[in-house]
C-alpha atoms as a PDB file:
ATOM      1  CA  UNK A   1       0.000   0.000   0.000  1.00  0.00           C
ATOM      2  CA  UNK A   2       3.086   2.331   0.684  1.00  0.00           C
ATOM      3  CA  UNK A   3       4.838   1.949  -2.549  1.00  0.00           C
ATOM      4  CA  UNK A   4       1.002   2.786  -4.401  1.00  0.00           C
ATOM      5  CA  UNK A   5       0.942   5.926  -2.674  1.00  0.00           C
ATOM      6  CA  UNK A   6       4.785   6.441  -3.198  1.00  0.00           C
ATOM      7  CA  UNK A   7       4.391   6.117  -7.072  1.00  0.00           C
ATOM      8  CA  UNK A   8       1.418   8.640  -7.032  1.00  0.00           C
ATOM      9  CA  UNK A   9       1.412  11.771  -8.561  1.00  0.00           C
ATOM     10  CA  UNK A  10       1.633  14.524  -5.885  1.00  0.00           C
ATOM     11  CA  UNK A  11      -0.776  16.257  -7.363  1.00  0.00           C
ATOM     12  CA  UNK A  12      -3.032  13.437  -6.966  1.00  0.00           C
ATOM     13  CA  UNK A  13      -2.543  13.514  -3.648  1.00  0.00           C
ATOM     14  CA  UNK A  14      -3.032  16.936  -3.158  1.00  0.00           C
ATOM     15  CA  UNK A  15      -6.562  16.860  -5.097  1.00  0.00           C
ATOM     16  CA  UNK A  16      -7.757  13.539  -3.170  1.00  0.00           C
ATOM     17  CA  UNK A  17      -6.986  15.701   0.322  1.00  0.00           C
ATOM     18  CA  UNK A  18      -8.266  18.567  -1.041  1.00  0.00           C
ATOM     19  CA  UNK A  19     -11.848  17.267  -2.379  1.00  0.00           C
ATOM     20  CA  UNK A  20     -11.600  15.432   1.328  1.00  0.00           C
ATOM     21  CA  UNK A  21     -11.808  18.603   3.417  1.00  0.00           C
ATOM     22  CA  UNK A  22     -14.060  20.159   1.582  1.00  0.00           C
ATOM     23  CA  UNK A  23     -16.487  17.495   1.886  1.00  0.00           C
ATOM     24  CA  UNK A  24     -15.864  17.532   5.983  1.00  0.00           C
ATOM     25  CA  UNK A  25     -16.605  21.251   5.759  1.00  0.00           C
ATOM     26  CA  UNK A  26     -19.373  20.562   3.850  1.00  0.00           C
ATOM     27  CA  UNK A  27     -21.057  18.257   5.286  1.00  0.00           C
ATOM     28  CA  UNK A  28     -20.526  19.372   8.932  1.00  0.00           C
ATOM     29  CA  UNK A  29     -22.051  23.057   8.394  1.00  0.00           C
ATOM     30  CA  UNK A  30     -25.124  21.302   6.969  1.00  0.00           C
ATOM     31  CA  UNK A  31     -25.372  19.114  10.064  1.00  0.00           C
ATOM     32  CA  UNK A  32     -24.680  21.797  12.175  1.00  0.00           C
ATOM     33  CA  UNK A  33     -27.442  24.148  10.843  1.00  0.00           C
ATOM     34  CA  UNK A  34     -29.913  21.194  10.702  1.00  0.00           C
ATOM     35  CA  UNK A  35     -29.607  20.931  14.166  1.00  0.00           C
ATOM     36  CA  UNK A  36     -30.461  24.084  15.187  1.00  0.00           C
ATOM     37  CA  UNK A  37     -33.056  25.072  12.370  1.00  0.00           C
ATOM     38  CA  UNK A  38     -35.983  24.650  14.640  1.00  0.00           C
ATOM     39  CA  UNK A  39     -34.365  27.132  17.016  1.00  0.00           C
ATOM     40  CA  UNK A  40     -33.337  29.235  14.334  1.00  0.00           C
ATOM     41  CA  UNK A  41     -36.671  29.387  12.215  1.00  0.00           C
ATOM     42  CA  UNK A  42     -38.683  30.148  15.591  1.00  0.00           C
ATOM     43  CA  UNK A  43     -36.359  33.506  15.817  1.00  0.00           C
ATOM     44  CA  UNK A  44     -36.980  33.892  12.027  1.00  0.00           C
ATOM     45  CA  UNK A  45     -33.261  34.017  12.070  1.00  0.00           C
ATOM     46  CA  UNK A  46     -32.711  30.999   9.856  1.00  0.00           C
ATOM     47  CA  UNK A  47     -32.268  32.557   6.176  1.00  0.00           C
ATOM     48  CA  UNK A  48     -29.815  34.855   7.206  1.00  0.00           C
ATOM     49  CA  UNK A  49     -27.403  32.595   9.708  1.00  0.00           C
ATOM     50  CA  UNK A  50     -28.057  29.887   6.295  1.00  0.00           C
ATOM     51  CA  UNK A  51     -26.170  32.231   3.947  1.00  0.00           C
ATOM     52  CA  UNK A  52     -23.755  33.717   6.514  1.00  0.00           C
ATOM     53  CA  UNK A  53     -22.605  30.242   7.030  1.00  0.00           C
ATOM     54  CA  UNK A  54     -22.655  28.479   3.866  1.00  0.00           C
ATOM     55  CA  UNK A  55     -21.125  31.806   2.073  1.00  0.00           C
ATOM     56  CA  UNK A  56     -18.254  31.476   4.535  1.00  0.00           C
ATOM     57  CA  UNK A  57     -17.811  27.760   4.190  1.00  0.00           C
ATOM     58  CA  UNK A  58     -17.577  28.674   0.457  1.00  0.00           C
ATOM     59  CA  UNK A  59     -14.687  31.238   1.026  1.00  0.00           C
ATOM     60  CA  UNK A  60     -13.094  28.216   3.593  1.00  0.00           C
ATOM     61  CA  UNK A  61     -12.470  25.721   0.762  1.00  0.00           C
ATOM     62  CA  UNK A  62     -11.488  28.401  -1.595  1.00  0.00           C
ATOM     63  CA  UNK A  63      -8.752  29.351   0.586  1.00  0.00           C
ATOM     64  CA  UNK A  64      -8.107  25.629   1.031  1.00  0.00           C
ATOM     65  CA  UNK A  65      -8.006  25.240  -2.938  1.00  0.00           C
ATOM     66  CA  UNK A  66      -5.435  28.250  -2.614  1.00  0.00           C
ATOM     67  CA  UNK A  67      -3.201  27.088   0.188  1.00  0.00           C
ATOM     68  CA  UNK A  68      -3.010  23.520  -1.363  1.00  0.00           C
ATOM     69  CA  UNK A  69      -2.189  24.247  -4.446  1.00  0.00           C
ATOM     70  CA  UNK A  70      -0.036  27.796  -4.441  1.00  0.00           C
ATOM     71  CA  UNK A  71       2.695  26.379  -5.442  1.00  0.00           C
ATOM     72  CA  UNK A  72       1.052  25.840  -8.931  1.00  0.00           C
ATOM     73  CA  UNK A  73       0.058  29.367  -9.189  1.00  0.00           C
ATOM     74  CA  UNK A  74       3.567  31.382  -8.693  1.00  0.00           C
ATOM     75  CA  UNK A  75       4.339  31.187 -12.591  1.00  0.00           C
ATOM     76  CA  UNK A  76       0.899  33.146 -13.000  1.00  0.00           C
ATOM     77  CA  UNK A  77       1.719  36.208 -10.557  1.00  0.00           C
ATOM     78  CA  UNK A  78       3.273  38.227 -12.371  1.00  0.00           C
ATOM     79  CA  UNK A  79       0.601  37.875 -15.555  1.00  0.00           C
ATOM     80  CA  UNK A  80      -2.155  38.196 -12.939  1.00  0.00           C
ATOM     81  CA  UNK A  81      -0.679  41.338 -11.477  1.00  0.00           C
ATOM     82  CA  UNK A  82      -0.330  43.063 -15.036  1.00  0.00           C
ATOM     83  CA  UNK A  83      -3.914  42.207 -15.778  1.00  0.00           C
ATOM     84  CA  UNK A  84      -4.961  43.022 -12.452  1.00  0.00           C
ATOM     85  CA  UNK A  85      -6.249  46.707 -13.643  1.00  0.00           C
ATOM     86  CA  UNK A  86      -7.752  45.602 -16.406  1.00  0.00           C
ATOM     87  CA  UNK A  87     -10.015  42.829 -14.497  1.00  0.00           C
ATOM     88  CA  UNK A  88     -11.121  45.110 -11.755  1.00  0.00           C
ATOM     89  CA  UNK A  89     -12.183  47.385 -14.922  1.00  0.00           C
ATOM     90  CA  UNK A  90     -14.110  44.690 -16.312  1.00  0.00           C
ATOM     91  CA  UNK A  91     -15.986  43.476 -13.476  1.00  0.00           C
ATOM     92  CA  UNK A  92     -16.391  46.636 -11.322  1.00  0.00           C
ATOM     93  CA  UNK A  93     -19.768  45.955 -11.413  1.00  0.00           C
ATOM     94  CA  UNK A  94     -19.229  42.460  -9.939  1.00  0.00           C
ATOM     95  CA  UNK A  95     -16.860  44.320  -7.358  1.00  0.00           C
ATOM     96  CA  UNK A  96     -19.721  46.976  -6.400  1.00  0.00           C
ATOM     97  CA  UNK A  97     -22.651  44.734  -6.482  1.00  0.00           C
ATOM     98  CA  UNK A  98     -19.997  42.290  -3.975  1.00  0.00           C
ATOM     99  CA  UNK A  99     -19.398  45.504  -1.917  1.00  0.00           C
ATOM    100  CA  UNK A 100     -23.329  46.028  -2.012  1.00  0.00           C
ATOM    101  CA  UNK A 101     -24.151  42.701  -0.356  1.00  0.00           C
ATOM    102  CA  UNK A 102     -22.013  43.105   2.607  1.00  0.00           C
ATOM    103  CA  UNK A 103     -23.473  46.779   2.870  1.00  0.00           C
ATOM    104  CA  UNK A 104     -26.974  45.304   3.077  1.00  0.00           C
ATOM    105  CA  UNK A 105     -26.285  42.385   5.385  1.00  0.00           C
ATOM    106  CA  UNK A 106     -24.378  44.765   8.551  1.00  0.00           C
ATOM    107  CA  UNK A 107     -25.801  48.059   6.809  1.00  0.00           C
ATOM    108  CA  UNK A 108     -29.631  47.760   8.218  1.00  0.00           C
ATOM    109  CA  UNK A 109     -30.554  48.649   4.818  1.00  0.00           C
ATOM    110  CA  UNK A 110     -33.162  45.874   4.062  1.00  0.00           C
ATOM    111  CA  UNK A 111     -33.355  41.948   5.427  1.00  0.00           C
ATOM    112  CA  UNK A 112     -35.416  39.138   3.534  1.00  0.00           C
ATOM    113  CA  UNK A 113     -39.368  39.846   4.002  1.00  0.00           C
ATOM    114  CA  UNK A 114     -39.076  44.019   3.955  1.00  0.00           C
ATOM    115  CA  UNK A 115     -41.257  45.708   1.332  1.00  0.00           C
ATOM    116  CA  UNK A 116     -38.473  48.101  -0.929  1.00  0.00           C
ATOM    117  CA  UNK A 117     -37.991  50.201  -3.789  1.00  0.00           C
ATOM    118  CA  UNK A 118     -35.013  49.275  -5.076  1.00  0.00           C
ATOM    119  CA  UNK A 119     -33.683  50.294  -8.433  1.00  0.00           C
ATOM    120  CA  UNK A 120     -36.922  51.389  -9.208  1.00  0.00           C
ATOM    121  CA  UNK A 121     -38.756  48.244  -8.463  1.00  0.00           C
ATOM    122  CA  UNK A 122     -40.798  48.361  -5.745  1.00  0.00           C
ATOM    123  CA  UNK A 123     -41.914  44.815  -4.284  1.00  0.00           C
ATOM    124  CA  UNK A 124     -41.069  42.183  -1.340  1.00  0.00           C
ATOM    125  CA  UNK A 125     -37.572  40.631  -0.531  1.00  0.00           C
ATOM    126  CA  UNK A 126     -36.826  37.215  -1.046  1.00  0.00           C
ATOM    127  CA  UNK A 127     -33.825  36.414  -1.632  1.00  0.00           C
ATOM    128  CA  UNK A 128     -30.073  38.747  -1.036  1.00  0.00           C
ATOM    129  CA  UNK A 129     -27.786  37.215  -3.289  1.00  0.00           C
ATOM    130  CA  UNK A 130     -24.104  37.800  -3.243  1.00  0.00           C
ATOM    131  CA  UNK A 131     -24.439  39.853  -6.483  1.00  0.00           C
ATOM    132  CA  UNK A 132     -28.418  40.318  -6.944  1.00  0.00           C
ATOM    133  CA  UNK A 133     -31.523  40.978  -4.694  1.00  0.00           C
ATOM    134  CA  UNK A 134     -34.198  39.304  -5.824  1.00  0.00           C
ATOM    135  CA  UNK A 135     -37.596  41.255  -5.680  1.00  0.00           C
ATOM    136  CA  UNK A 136     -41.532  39.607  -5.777  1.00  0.00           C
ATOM    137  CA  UNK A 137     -42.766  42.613  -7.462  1.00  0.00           C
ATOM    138  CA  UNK A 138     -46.439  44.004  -6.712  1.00  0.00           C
ATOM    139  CA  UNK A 139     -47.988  46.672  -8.786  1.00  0.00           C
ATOM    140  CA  UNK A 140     -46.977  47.527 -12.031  1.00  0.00           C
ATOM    141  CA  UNK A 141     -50.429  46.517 -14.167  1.00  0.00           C
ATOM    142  CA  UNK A 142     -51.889  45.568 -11.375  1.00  0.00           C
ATOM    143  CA  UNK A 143     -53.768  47.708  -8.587  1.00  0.00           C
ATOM    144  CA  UNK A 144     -52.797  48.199  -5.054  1.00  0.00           C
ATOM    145  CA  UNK A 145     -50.297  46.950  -3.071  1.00  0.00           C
ATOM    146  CA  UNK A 146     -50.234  43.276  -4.166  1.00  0.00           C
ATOM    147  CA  UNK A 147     -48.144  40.696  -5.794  1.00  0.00           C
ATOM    148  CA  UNK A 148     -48.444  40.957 -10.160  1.00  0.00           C
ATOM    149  CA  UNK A 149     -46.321  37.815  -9.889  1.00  0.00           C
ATOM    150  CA  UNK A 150     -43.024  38.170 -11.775  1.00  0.00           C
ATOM    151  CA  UNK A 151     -40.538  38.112  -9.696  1.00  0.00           C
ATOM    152  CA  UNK A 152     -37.008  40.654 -10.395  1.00  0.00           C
ATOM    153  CA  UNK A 153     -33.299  40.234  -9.438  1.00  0.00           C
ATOM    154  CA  UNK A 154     -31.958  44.227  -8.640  1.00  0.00           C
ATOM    155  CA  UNK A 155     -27.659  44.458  -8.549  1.00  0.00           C
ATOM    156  CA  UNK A 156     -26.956  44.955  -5.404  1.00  0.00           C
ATOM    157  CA  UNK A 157     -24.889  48.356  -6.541  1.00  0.00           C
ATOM    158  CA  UNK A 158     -28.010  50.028  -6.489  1.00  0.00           C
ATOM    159  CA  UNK A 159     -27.659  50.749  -2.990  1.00  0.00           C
ATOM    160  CA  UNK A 160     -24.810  52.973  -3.847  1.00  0.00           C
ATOM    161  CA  UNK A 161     -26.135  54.618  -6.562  1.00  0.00           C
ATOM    162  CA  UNK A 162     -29.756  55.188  -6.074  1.00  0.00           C
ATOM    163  CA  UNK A 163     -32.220  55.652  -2.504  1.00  0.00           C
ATOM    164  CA  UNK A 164     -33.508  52.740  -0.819  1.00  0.00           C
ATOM    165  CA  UNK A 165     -36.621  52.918   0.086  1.00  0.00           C
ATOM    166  CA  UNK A 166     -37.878  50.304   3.052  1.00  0.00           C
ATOM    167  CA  UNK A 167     -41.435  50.303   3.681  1.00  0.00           C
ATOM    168  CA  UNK A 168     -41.299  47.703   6.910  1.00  0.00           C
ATOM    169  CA  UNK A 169     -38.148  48.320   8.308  1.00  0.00           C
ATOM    170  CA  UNK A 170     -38.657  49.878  11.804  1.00  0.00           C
ATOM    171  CA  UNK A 171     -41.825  51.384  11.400  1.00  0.00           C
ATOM    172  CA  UNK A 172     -44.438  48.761   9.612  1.00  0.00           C
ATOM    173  CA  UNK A 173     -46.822  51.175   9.007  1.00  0.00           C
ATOM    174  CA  UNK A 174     -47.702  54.309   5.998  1.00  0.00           C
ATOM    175  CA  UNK A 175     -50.128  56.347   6.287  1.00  0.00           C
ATOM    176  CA  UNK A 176     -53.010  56.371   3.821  1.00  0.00           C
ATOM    177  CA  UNK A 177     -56.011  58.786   3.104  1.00  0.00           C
ATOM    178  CA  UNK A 178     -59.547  58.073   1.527  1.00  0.00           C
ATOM    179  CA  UNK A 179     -61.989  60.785   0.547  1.00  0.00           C
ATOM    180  CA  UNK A 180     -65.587  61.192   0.544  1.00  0.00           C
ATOM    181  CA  UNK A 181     -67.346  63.512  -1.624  1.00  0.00           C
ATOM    182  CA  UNK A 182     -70.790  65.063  -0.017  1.00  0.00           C
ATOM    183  CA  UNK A 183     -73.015  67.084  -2.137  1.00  0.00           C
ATOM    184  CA  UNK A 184     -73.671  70.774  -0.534  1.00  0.00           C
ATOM    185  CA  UNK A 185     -77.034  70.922   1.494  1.00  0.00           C
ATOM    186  CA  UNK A 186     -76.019  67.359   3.463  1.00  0.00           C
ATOM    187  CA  UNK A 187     -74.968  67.083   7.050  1.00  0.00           C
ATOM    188  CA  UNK A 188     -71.565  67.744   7.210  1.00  0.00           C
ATOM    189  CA  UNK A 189     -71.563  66.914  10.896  1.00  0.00           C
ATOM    190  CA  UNK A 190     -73.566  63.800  10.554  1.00  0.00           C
ATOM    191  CA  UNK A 191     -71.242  62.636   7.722  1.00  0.00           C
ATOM    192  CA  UNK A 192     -67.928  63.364  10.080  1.00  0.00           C
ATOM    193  CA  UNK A 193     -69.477  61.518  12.590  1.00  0.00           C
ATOM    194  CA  UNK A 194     -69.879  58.456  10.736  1.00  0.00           C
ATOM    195  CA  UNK A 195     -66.267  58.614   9.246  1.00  0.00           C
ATOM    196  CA  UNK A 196     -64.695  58.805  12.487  1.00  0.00           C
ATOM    197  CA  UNK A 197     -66.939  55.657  14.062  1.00  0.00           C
ATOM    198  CA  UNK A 198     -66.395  53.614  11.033  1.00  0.00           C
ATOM    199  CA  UNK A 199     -62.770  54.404  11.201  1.00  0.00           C
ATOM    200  CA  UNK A 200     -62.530  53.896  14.731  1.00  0.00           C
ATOM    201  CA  UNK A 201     -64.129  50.697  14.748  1.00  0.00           C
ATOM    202  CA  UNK A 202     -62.227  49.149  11.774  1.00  0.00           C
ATOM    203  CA  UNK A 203     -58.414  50.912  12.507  1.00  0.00           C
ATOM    204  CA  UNK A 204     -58.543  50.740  16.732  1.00  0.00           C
ATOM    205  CA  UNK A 205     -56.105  47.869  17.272  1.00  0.00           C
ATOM    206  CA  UNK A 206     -53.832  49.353  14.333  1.00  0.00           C
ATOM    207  CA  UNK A 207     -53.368  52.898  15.829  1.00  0.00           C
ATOM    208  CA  UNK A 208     -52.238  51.457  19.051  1.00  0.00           C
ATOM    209  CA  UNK A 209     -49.964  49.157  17.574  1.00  0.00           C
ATOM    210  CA  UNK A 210     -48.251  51.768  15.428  1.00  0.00           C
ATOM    211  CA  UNK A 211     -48.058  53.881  18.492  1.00  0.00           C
ATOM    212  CA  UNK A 212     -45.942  51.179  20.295  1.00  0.00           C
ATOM    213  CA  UNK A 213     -43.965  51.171  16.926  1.00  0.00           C
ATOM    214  CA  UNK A 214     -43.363  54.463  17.016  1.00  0.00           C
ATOM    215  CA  UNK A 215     -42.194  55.261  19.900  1.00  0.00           C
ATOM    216  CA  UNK A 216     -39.890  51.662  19.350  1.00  0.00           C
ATOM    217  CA  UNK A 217     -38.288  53.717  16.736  1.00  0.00           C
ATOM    218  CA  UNK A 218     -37.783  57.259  18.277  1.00  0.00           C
ATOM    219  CA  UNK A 219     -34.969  55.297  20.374  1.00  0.00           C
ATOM    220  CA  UNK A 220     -33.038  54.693  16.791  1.00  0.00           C
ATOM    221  CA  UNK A 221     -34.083  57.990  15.575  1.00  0.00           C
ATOM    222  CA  UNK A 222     -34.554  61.842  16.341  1.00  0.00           C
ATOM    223  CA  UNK A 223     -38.081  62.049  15.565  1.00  0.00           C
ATOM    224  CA  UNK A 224     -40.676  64.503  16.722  1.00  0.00           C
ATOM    225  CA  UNK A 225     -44.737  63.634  17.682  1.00  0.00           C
ATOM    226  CA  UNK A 226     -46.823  62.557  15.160  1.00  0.00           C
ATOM    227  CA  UNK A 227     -50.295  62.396  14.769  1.00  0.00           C
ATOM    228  CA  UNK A 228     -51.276  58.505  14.581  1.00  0.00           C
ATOM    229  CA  UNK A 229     -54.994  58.470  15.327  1.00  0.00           C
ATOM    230  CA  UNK A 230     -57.230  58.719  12.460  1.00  0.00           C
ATOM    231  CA  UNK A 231     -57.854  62.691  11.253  1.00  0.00           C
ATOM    232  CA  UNK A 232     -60.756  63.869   9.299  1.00  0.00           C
ATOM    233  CA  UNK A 233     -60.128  67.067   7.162  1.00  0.00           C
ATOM    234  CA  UNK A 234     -62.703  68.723   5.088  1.00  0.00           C
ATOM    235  CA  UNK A 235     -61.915  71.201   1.911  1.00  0.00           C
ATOM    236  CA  UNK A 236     -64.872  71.971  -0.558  1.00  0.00           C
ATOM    237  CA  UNK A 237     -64.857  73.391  -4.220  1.00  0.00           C
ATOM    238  CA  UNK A 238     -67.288  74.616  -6.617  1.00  0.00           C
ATOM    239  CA  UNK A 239     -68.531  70.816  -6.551  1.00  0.00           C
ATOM    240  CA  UNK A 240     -68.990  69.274  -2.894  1.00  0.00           C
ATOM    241  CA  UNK A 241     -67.179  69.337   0.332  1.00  0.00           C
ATOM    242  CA  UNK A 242     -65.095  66.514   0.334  1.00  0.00           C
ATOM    243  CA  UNK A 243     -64.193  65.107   3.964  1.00  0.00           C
ATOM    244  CA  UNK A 244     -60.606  63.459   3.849  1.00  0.00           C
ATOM    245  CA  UNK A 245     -59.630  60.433   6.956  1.00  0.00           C
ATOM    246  CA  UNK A 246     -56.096  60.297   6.995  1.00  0.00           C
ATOM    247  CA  UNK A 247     -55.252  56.828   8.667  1.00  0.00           C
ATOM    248  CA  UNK A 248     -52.207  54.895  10.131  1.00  0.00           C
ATOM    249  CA  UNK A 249     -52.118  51.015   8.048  1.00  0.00           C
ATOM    250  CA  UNK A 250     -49.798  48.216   8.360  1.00  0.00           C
ATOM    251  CA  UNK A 251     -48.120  48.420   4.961  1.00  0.00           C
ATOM    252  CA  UNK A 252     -49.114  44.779   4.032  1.00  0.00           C
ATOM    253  CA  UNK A 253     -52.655  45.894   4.720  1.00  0.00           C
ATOM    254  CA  UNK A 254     -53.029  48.754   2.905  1.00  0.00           C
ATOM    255  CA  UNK A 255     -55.903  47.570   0.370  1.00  0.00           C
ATOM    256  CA  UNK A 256     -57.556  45.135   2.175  1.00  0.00           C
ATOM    257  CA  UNK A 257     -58.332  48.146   5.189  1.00  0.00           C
ATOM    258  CA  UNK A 258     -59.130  50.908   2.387  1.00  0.00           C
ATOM    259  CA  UNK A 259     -62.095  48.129   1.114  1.00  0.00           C
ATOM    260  CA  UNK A 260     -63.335  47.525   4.534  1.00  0.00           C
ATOM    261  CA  UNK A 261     -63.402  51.024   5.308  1.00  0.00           C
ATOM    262  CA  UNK A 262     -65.301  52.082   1.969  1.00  0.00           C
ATOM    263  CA  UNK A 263     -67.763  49.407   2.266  1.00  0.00           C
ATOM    264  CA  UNK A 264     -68.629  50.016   6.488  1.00  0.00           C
ATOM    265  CA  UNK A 265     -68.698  53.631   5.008  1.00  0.00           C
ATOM    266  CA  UNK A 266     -71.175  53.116   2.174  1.00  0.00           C
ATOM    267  CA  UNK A 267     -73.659  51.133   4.140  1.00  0.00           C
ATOM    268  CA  UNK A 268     -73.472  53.557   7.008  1.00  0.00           C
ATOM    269  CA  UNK A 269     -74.183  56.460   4.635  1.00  0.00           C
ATOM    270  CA  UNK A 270     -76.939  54.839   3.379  1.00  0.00           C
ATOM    271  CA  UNK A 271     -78.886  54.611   6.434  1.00  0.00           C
ATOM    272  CA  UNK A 272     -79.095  58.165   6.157  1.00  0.00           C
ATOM    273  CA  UNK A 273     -79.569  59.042   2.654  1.00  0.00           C
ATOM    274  CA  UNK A 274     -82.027  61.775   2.923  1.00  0.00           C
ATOM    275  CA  UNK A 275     -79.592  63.655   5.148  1.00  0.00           C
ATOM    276  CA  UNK A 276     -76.615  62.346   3.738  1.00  0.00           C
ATOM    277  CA  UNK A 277     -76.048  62.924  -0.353  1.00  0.00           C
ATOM    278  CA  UNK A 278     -72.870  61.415  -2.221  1.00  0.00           C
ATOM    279  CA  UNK A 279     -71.576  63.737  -4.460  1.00  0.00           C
ATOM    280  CA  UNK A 280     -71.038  62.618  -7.960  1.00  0.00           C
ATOM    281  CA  UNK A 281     -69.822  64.090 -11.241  1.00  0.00           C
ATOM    282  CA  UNK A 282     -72.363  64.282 -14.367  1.00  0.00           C
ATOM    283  CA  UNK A 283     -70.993  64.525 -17.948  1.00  0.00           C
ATOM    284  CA  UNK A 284     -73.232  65.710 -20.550  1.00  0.00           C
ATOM    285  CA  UNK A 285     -71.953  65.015 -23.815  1.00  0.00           C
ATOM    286  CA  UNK A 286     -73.821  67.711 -26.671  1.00  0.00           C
ATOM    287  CA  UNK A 287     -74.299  66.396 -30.470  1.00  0.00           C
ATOM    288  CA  UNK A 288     -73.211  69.481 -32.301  1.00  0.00           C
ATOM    289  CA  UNK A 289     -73.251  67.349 -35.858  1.00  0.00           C
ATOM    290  CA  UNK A 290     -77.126  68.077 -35.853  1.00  0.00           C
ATOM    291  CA  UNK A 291     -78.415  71.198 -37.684  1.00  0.00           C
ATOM    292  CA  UNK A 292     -80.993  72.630 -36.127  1.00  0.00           C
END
């Protein structure tokens, strides 16, 4: 058995060792994080210590690769060091978009699961790649803050070059405004009345939970008061007084609350319909074609 391995090629040797310990490293960081994925998923903390480990376990063999084999590569120094410029010119955007996801992951720019506008795409995280961010995209063609289905992979250099904007980061919540048109001669102070108990009834549990959120964030941030219980503001023109709510909505929310509020407002409206009048636009459209 001696005199096999003496006649080897040390190269041979060198690649069976190799391809050895990287298998071991392998194999034990996927044991390792399958034993503590329960833990980890329960403190939604599993996608990010998943790439954190795997990426490094990545950079382990490659230095392994390097260290076993650097002898082989001294002949190519000087050839690499002359092209040197010339590769970091061709893939600067490789270098950037590299530099990008190591911003994001200790930058508190975005994690998996925040809504974003990134690049000018606006949608949910799913995925931070070590070049690319990939997006599940919501609006576009379709209305309202929900998923159109095609899903976009952003270069993560954008965060250099263009604002980020986070939607759920430390404060879940936007706020929103509806507006109700009332024809002149109604009850104005009825028609408040009803906005603010409709709102009130369907937003309660949000406004005190973006209250808590608030205030969560104005330890991170200078930030002054704000108003976060629902407003009603009224403005009329040559038309109808329209009465405005301005609201506080969990981001993820954001349709499904502005349908519950129009429809709890529409069949409280009706009930008073002789004091209560929508007000509505009428086009007349004129046939001028006919001589008289």
């Amino acid at each position: 058995m001696r005199e096999f391995f003496d006649s080897l090629d040390p190269i041979y040797l060198r690649t069976g060792a190799f391809i050895i310990v990287a298998i071991i490293l392998y194999v034990s960081a996927k044991r390792i994080l399958n034993r503590f994925y329960a833990t980890l998923q329960e403190q939604n903390k599993w996608y990010f210590t998943r790439k954190i480990v795997m990426n490094t376990i990545y950079l382990l063999i490659f230095l392994v690769f390097v260290f076993t084999f650097s002898d082989k590569f001294q002949g190519m120094y000087t050839t690499l060091g002359l092209a040197g410029a010339g590769i970091t010119f061709a893939l600067r955007e490789v270098i950037v978009s590299f530099a990008g996801w190591f911003a994001i992951l200790f930058g508190d720019f975005f994690k998996v699961g925040d809504r974003v506008l990134l690049g000018g795409i606006k949608g949910d995280v799913i995925d931070l790649g070590i070049l690319r961010t990939t997006l599940m995209e919501i609006g576009d063609w379709v209305d309202g803050d929900q998923y159109n289905g095609r899903i976009v992979r952003v270069a993560n250099s954008f965060i250099f070059t263009s604002p980020v904007y986070n939607y759920s980061a430390n404060f879940q919540f936007v706020w929103d405004e509806i507006h109700v048109p009332i024809r002149f001669g109604s009850d104005v102070k009825l028609a408040r009345g009803i906005i603010k108990k409709v709102s009130d009834d369907v937003l309660g549990e949000v406004s005190v939970q973006a209250k808590e959120a608030w205030f969560e964030m104005r330890k991170h941030f200078r930030l002054e008061d704000a108003a976060l219980e629902n407003q009603i503001f009224m403005t009329f023109d040559d038309n109808w007084v329209t009465l405005s709510l301005r609201y506080v909505v969990d981001i993820k929310q954001r349709r499904s609350i502005k349908d519950v509020l129009f429809t709890n407002l529409l069949e409280e409206l009706e009930k008073h319909h002789g004091s209560i009048e929508l007000g509505s636009e009428t086009i007349e459209m004129v046939d001028y074609s006919r001589k008289p």
